[in-house]
C-alpha atoms as a PDB file:
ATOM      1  CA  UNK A   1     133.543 111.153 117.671  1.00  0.00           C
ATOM      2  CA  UNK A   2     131.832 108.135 118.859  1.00  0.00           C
ATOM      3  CA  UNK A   3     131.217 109.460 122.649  1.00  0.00           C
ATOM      4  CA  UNK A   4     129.677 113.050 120.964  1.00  0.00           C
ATOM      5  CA  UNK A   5     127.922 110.387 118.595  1.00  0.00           C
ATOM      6  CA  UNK A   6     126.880 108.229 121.021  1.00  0.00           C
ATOM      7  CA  UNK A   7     125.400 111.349 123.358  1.00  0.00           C
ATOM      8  CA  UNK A   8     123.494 113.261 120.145  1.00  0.00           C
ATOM      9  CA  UNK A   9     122.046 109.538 119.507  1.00  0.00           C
ATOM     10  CA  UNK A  10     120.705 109.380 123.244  1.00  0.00           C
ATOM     11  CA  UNK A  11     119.272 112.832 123.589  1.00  0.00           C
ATOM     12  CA  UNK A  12     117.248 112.353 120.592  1.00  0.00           C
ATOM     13  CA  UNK A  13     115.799 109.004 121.807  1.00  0.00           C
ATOM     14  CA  UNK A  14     115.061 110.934 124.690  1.00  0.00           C
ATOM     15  CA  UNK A  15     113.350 113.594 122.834  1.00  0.00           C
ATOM     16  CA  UNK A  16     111.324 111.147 121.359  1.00  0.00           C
ATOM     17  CA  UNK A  17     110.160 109.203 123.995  1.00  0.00           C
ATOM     18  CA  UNK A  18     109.567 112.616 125.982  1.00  0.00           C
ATOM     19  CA  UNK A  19     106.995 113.742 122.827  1.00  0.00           C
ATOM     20  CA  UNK A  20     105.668 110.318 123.098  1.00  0.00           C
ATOM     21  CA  UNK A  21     104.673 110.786 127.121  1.00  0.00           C
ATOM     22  CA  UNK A  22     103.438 114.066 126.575  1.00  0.00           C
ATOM     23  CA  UNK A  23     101.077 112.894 123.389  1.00  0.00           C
ATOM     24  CA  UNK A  24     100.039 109.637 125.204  1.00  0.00           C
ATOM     25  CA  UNK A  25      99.304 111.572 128.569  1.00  0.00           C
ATOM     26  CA  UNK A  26      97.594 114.447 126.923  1.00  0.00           C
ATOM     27  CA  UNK A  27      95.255 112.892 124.491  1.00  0.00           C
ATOM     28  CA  UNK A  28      94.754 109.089 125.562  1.00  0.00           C
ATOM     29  CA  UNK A  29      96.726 106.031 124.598  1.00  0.00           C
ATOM     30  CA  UNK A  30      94.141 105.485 121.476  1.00  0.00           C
ATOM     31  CA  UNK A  31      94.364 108.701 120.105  1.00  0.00           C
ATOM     32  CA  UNK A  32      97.694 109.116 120.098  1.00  0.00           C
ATOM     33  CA  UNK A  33      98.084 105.748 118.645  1.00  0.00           C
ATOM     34  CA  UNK A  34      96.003 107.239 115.223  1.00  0.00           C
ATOM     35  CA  UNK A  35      97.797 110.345 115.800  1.00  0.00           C
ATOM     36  CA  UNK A  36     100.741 108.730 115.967  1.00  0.00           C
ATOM     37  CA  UNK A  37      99.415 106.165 112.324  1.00  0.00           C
ATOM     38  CA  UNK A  38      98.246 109.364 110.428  1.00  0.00           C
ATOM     39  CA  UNK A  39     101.266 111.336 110.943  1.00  0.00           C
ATOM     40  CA  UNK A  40     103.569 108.488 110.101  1.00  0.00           C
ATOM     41  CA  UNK A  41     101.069 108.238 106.606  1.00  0.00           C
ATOM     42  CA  UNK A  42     101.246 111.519 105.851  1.00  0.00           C
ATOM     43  CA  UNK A  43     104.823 112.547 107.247  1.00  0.00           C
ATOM     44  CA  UNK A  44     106.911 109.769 106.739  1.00  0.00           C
ATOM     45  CA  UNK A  45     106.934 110.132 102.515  1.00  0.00           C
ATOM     46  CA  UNK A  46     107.653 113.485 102.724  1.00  0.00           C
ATOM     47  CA  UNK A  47     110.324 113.082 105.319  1.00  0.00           C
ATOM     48  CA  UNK A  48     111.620 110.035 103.273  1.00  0.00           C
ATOM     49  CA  UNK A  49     111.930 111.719 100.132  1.00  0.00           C
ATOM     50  CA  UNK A  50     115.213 113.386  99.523  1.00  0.00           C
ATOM     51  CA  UNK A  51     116.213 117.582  99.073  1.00  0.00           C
ATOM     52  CA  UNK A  52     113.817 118.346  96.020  1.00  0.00           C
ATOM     53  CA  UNK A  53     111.443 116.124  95.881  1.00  0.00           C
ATOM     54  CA  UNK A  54     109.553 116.901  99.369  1.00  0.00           C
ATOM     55  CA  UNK A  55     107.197 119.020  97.552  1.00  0.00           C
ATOM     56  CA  UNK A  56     106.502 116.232  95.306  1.00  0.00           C
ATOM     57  CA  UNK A  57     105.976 113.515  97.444  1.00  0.00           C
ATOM     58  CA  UNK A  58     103.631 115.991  99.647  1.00  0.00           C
ATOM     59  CA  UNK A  59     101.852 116.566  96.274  1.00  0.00           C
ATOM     60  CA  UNK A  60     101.700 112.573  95.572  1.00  0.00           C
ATOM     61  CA  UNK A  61     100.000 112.221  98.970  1.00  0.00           C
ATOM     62  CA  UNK A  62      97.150 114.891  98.799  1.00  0.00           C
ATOM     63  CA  UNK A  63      96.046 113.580  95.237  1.00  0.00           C
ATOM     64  CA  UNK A  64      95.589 110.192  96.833  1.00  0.00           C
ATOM     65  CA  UNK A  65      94.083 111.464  99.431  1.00  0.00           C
ATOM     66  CA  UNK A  66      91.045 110.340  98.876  1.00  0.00           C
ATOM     67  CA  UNK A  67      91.509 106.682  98.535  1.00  0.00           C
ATOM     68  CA  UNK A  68      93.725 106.713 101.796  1.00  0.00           C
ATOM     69  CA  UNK A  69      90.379 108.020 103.956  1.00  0.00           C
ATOM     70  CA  UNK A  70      88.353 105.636 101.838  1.00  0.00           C
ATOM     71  CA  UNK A  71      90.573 102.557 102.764  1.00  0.00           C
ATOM     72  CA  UNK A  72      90.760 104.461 106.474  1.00  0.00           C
ATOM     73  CA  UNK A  73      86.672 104.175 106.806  1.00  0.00           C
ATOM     74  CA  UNK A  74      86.512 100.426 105.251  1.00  0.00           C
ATOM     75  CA  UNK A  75      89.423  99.311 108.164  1.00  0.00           C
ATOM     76  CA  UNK A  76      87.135 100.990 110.911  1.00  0.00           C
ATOM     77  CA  UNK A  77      84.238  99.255 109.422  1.00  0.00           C
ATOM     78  CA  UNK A  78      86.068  95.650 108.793  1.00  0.00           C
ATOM     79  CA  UNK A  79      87.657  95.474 112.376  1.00  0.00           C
ATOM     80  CA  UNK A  80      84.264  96.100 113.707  1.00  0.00           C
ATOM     81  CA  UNK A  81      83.111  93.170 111.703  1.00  0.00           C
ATOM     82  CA  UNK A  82      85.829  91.248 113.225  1.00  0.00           C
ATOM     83  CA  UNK A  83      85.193  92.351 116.703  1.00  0.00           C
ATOM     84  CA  UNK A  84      81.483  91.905 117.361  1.00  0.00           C
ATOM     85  CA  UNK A  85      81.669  88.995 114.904  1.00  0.00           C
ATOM     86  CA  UNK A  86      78.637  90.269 112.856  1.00  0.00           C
ATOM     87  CA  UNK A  87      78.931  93.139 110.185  1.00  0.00           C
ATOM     88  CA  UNK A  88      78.327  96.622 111.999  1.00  0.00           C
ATOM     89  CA  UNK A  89      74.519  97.301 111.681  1.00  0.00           C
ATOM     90  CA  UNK A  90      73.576 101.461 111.852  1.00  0.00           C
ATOM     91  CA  UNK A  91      71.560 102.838 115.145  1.00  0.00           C
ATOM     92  CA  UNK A  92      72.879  99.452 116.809  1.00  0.00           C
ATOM     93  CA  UNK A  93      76.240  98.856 116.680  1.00  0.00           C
ATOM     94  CA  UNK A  94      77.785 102.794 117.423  1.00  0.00           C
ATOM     95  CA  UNK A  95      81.662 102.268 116.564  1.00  0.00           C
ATOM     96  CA  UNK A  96      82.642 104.674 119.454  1.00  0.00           C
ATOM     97  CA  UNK A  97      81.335 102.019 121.833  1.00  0.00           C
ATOM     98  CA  UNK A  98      82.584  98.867 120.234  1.00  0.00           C
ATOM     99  CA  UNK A  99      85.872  98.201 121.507  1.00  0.00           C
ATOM    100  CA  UNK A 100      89.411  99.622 122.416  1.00  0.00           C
ATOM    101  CA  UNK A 101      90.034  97.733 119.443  1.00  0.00           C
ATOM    102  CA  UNK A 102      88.101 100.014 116.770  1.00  0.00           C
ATOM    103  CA  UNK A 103      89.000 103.142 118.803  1.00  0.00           C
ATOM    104  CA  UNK A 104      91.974 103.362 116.713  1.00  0.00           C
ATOM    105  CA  UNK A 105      90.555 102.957 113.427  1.00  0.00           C
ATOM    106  CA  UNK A 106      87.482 105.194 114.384  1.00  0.00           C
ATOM    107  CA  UNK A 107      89.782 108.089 115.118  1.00  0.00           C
ATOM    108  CA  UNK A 108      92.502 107.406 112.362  1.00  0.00           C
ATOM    109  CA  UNK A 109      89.041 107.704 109.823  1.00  0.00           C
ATOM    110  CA  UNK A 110      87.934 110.711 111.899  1.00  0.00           C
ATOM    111  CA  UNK A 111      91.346 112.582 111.839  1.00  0.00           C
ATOM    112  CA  UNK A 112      91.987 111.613 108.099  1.00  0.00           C
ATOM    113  CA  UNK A 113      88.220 112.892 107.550  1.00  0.00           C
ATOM    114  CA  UNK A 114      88.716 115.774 108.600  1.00  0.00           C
ATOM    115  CA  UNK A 115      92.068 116.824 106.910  1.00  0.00           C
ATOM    116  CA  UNK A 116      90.202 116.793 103.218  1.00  0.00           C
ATOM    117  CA  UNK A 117      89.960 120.306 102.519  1.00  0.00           C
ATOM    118  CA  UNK A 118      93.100 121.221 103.601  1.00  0.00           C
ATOM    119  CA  UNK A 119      94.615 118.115 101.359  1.00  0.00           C
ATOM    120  CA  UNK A 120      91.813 119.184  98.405  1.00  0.00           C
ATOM    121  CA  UNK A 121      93.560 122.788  98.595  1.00  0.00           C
ATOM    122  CA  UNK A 122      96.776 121.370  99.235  1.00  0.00           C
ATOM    123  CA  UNK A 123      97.006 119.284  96.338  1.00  0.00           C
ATOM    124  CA  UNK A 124      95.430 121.922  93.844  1.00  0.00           C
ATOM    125  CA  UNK A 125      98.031 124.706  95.021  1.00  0.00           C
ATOM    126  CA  UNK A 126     100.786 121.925  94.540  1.00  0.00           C
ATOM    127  CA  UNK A 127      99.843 120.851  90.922  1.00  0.00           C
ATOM    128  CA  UNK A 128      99.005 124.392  89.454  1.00  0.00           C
ATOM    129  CA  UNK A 129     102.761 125.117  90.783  1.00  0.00           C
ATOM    130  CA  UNK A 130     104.412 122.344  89.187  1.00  0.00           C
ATOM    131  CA  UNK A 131     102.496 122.374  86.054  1.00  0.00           C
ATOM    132  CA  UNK A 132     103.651 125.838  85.902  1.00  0.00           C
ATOM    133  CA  UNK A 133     106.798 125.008  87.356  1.00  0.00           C
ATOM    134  CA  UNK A 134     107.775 122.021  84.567  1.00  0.00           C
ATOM    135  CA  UNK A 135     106.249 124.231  81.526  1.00  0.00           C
ATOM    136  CA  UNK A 136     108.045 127.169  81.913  1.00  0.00           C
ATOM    137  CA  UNK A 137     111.175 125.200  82.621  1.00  0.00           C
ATOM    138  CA  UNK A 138     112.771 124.495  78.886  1.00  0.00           C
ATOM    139  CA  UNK A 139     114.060 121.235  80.959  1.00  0.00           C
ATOM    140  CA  UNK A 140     110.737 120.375  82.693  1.00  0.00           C
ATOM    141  CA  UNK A 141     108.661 117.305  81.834  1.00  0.00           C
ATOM    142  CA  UNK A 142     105.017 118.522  81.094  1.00  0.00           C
ATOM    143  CA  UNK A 143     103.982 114.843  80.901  1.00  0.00           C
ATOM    144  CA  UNK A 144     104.922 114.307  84.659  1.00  0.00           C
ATOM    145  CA  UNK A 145     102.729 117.069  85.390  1.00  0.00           C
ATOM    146  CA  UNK A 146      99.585 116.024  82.840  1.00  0.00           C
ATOM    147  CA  UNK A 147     100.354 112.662  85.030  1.00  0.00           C
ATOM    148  CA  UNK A 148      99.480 114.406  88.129  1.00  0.00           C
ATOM    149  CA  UNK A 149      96.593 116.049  86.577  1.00  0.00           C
ATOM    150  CA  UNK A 150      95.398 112.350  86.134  1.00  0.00           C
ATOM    151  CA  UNK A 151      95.943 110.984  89.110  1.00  0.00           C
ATOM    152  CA  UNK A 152      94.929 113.882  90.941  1.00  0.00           C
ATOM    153  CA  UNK A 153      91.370 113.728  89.257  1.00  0.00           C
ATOM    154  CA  UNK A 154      90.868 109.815  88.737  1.00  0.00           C
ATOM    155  CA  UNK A 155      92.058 109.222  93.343  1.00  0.00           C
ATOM    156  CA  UNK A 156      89.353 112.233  93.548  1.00  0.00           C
ATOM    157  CA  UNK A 157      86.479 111.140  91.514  1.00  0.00           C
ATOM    158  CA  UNK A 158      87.486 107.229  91.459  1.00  0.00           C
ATOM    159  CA  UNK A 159      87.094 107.124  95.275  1.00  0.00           C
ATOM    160  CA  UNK A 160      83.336 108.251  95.105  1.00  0.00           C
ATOM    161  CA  UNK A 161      82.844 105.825  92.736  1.00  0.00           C
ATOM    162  CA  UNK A 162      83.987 103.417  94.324  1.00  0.00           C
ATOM    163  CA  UNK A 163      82.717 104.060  97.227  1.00  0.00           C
ATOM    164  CA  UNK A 164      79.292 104.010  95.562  1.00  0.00           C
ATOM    165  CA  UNK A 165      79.940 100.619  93.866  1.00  0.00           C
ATOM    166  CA  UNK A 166      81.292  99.073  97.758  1.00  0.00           C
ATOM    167  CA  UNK A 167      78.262 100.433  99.532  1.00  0.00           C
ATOM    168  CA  UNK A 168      80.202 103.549 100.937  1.00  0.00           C
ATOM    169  CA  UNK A 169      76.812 105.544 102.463  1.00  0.00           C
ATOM    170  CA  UNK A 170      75.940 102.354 104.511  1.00  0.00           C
ATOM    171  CA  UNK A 171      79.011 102.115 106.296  1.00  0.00           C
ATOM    172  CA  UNK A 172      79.335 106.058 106.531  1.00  0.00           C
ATOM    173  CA  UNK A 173      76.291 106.150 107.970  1.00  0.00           C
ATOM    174  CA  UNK A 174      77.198 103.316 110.313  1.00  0.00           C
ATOM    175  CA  UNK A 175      80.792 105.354 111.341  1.00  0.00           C
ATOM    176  CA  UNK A 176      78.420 108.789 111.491  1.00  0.00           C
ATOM    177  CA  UNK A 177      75.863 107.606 113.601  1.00  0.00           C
END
């Protein structure tokens, strides 16, 4: 058992580090590094969850979607500040151009960006089909699913307003330009 064990254990690390070569030599070392962050954000709940509750904690992530490309757009824009030691200023400071350094957080923001409407679909198909799931079961728990109806809209809505209140269409104009 231990030599079998021992052989499964070092063909997977091999696997692994073989995907890693391949993603580092096809798309750059930076990003494959916010490949590497947003699949571990997205993909690491879900894979963490236990038998069951995969669909939930894939649910749980696209209803705070929102507030995880929010925070996503503020890192890009805070490690700029730290790197040209002056707060990124639009039409002069273009964050593709900054640094190594901001490269990952510009294309974390840009590949999280990008993923909303699937996530926005995502997480609508998942609540309608646990709210129908937990209501027509005589066990269910409607209140976990008026819970996700909550959190759902507030992450949704909350992050624009938010995002209004921290001066979100500066920076996005700043990360856009």
């Amino acid at each position: 058992m231990g030599i079998a064990s021992g052989r499964y254990r070092l063909w997977h690390f091999m696997l692994g580090v073989a995907v890693l070569a391949v993603l580092f030599a096809a798309l750059g070392v930076t990003t494959a590094v916010a490949v590497l962050i947003v699949a571990g954000v997205i993909g690491l709940p879900v894979l963490l969850a236990g038998r069951g509750r995969r669909s939930v904690a894939l649910a749980w992530i696209c209803w705070i979607y929102p507030m995880l490309c929010l925070g996503s757009v503020y890192t890009t824009w805070f490690t700029a500040w730290l790197v040209l030691g002056h707060r990124p200023r639009v039409s002069l400071d273009d964050p593709k151009f900054i640094s190594p350094i901001v490269d990952v957080p510009f294309m974390t923001t840009f590949l999280l960006l990008m993923g909303i409407p699937l996530a926005m679909v995502c997480g609508l198909v998942l609540l309608v089909g646990q709210t129908v799931r937990n209501l027509a079961n005589p066990d269910g728990r409607p209140w976990l699913s008026l819970a996700g109806w909550v959190v759902a809209i507030l992450a949704w809505i909350g992050s624009f307003l938010v995002g209004d209140y921290l001066n979100l269409h500066t920076i996005l104009a700043w990360y856009y330009d």
